[in-house]
N, C-alpha and C. Protein backbone atom coordinates (compact mmCIF):
# COMPACT_ATOMS: atom_id res chain seq x y z
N UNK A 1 16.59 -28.04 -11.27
CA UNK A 1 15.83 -27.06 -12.02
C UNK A 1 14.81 -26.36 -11.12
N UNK A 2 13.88 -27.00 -10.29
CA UNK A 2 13.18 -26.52 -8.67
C UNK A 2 14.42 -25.57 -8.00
N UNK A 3 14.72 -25.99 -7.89
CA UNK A 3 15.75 -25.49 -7.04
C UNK A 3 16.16 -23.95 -7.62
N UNK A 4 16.58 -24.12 -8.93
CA UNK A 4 16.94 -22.82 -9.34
C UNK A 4 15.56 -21.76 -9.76
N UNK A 5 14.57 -22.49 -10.26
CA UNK A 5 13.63 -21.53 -10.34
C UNK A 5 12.92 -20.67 -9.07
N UNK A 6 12.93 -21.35 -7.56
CA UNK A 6 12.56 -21.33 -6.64
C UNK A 6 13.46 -20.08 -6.10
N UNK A 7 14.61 -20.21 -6.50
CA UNK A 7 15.77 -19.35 -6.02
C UNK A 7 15.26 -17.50 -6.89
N UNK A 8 15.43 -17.94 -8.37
CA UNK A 8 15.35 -16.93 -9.47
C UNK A 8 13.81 -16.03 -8.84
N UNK A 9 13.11 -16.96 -7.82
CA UNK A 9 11.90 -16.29 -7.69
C UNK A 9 11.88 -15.56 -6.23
N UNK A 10 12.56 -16.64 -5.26
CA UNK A 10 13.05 -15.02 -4.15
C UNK A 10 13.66 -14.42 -4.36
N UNK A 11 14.82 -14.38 -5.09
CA UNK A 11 15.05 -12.78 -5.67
C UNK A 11 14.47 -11.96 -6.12
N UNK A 12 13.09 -12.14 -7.07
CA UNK A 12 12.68 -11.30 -7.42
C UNK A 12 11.62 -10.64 -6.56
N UNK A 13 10.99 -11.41 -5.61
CA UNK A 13 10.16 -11.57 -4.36
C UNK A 13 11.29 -10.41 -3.34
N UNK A 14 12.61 -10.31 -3.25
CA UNK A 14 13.26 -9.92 -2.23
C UNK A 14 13.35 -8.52 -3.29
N UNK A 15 13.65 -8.58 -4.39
CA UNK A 15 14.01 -7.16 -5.06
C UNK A 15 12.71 -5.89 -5.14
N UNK A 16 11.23 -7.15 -5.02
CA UNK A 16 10.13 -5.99 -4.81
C UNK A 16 10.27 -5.79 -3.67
N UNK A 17 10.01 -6.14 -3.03
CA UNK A 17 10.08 -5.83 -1.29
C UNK A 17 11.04 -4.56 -0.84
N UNK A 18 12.40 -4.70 -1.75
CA UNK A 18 13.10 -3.85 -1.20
C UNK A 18 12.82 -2.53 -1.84
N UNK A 19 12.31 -2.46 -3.05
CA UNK A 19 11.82 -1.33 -4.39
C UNK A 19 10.74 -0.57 -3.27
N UNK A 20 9.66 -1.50 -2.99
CA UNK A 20 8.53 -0.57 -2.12
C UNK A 20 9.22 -0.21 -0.87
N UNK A 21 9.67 -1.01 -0.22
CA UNK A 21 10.38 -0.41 1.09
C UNK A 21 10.98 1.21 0.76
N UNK A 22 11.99 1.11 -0.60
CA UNK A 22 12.58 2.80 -1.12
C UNK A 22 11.56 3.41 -1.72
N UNK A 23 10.70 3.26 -1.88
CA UNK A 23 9.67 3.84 -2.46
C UNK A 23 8.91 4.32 -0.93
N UNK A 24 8.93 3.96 -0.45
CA UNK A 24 7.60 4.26 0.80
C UNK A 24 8.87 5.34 1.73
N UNK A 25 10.06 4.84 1.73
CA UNK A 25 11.25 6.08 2.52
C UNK A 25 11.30 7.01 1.58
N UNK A 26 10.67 6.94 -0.02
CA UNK A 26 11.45 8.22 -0.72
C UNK A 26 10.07 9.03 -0.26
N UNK A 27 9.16 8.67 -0.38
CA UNK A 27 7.68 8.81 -0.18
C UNK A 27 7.57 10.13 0.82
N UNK A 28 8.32 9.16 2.63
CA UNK A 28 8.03 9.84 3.52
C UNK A 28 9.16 11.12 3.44
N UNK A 29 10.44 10.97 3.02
CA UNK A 29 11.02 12.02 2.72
C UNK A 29 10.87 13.45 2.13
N UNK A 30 9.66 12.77 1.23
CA UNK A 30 9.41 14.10 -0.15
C UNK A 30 7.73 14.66 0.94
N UNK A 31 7.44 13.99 2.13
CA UNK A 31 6.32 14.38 2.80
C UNK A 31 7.09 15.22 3.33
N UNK A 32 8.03 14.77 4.27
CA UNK A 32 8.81 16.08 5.31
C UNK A 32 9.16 17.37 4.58
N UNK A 33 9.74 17.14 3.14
CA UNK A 33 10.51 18.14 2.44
C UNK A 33 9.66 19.13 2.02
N UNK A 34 8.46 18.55 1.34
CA UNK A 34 7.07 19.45 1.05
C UNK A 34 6.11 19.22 1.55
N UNK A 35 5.59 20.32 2.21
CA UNK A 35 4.20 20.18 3.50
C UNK A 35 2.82 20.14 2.24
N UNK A 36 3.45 20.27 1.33
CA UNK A 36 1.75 20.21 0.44
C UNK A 36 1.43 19.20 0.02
N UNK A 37 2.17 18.01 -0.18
CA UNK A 37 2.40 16.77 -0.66
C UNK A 37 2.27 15.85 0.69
N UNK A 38 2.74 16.39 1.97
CA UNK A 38 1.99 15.57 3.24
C UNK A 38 0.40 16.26 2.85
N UNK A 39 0.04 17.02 3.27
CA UNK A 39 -1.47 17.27 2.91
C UNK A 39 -2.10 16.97 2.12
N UNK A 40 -1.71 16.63 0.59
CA UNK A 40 -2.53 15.65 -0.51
C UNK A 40 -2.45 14.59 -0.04
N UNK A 41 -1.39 13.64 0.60
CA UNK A 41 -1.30 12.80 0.95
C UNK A 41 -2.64 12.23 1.71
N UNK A 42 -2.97 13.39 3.17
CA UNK A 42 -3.61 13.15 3.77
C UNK A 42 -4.90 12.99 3.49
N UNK A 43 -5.00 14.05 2.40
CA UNK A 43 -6.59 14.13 2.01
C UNK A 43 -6.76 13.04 1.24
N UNK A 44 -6.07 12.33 0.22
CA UNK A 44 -6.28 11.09 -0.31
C UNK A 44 -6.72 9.95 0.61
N UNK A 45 -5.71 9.95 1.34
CA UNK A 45 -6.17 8.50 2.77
C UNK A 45 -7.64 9.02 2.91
N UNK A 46 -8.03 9.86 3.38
CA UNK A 46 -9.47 10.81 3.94
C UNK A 46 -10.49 10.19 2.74
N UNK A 47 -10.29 10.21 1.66
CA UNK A 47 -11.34 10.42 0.60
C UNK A 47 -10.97 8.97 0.28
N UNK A 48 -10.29 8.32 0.37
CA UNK A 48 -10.42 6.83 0.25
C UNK A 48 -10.79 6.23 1.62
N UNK A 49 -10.93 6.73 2.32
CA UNK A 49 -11.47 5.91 3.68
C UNK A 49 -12.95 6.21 3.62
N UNK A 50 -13.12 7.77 3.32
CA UNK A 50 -14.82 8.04 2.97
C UNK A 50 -15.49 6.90 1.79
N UNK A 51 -14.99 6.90 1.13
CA UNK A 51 -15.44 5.89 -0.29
C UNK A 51 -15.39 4.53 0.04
N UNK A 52 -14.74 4.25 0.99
CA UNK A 52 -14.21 3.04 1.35
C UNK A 52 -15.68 2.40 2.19
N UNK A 53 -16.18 3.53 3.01
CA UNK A 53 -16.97 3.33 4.06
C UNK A 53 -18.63 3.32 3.37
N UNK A 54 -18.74 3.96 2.31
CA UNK A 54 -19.82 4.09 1.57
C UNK A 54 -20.04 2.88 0.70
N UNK A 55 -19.24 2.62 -0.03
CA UNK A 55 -18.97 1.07 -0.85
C UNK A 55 -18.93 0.33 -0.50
N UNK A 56 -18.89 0.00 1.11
CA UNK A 56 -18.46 -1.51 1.65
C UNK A 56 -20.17 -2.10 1.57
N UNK A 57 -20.88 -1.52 2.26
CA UNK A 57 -21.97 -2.25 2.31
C UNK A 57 -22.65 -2.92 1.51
N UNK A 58 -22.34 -2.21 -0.41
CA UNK A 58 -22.44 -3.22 -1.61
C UNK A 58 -21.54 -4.11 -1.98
N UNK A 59 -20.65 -4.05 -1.24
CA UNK A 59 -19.25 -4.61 -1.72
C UNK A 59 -19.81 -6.50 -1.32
N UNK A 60 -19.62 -6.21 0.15
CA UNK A 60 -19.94 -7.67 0.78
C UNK A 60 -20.54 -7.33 2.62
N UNK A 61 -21.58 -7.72 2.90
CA UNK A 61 -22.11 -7.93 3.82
C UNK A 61 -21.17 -7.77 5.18
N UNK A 62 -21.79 -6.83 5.82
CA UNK A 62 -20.95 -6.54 7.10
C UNK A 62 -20.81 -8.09 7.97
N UNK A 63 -19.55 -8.74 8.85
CA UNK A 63 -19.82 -9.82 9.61
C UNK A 63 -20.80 -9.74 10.39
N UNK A 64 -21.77 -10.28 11.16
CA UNK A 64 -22.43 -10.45 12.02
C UNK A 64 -22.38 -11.20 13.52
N UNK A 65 -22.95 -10.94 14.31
CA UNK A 65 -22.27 -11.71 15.58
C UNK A 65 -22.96 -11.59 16.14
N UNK A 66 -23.55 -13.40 16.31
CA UNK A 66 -24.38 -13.99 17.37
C UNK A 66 -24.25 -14.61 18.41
């Protein structure tokens, strides 16, 4: 019964993996095909890295090194 549930669960472990993998190639495809959709693209990464960089410091304490 281990055995089979363990199994029933890398498959489903192997079937996401492969879903995002086609998802991230359909992704970069529909970037090459439309240049406006690479450029939202980009500006999203941009405006989540800005937000990213503003929020961290409430988030949790930068490491320190002594």
């Amino acid at each position: 019964m281990k055995l089979l549930l363990r199994t029933f669960v890398a498959v489903f472990v192997f079937a996401g993996i492969l879903a995002g993998c086609l998802a991230m190639l359909l992704l970069v495809i529909l970037m090459v095909r439309f240049p406006p959709l690479l450029i939202a693209v980009v500006l999203a990464c941009w405006t989540f890295c800005r937000l990213w960089e503003v929020a961290r410091p409430s988030i949790a304490p930068a490491e320190t090194h002594t």
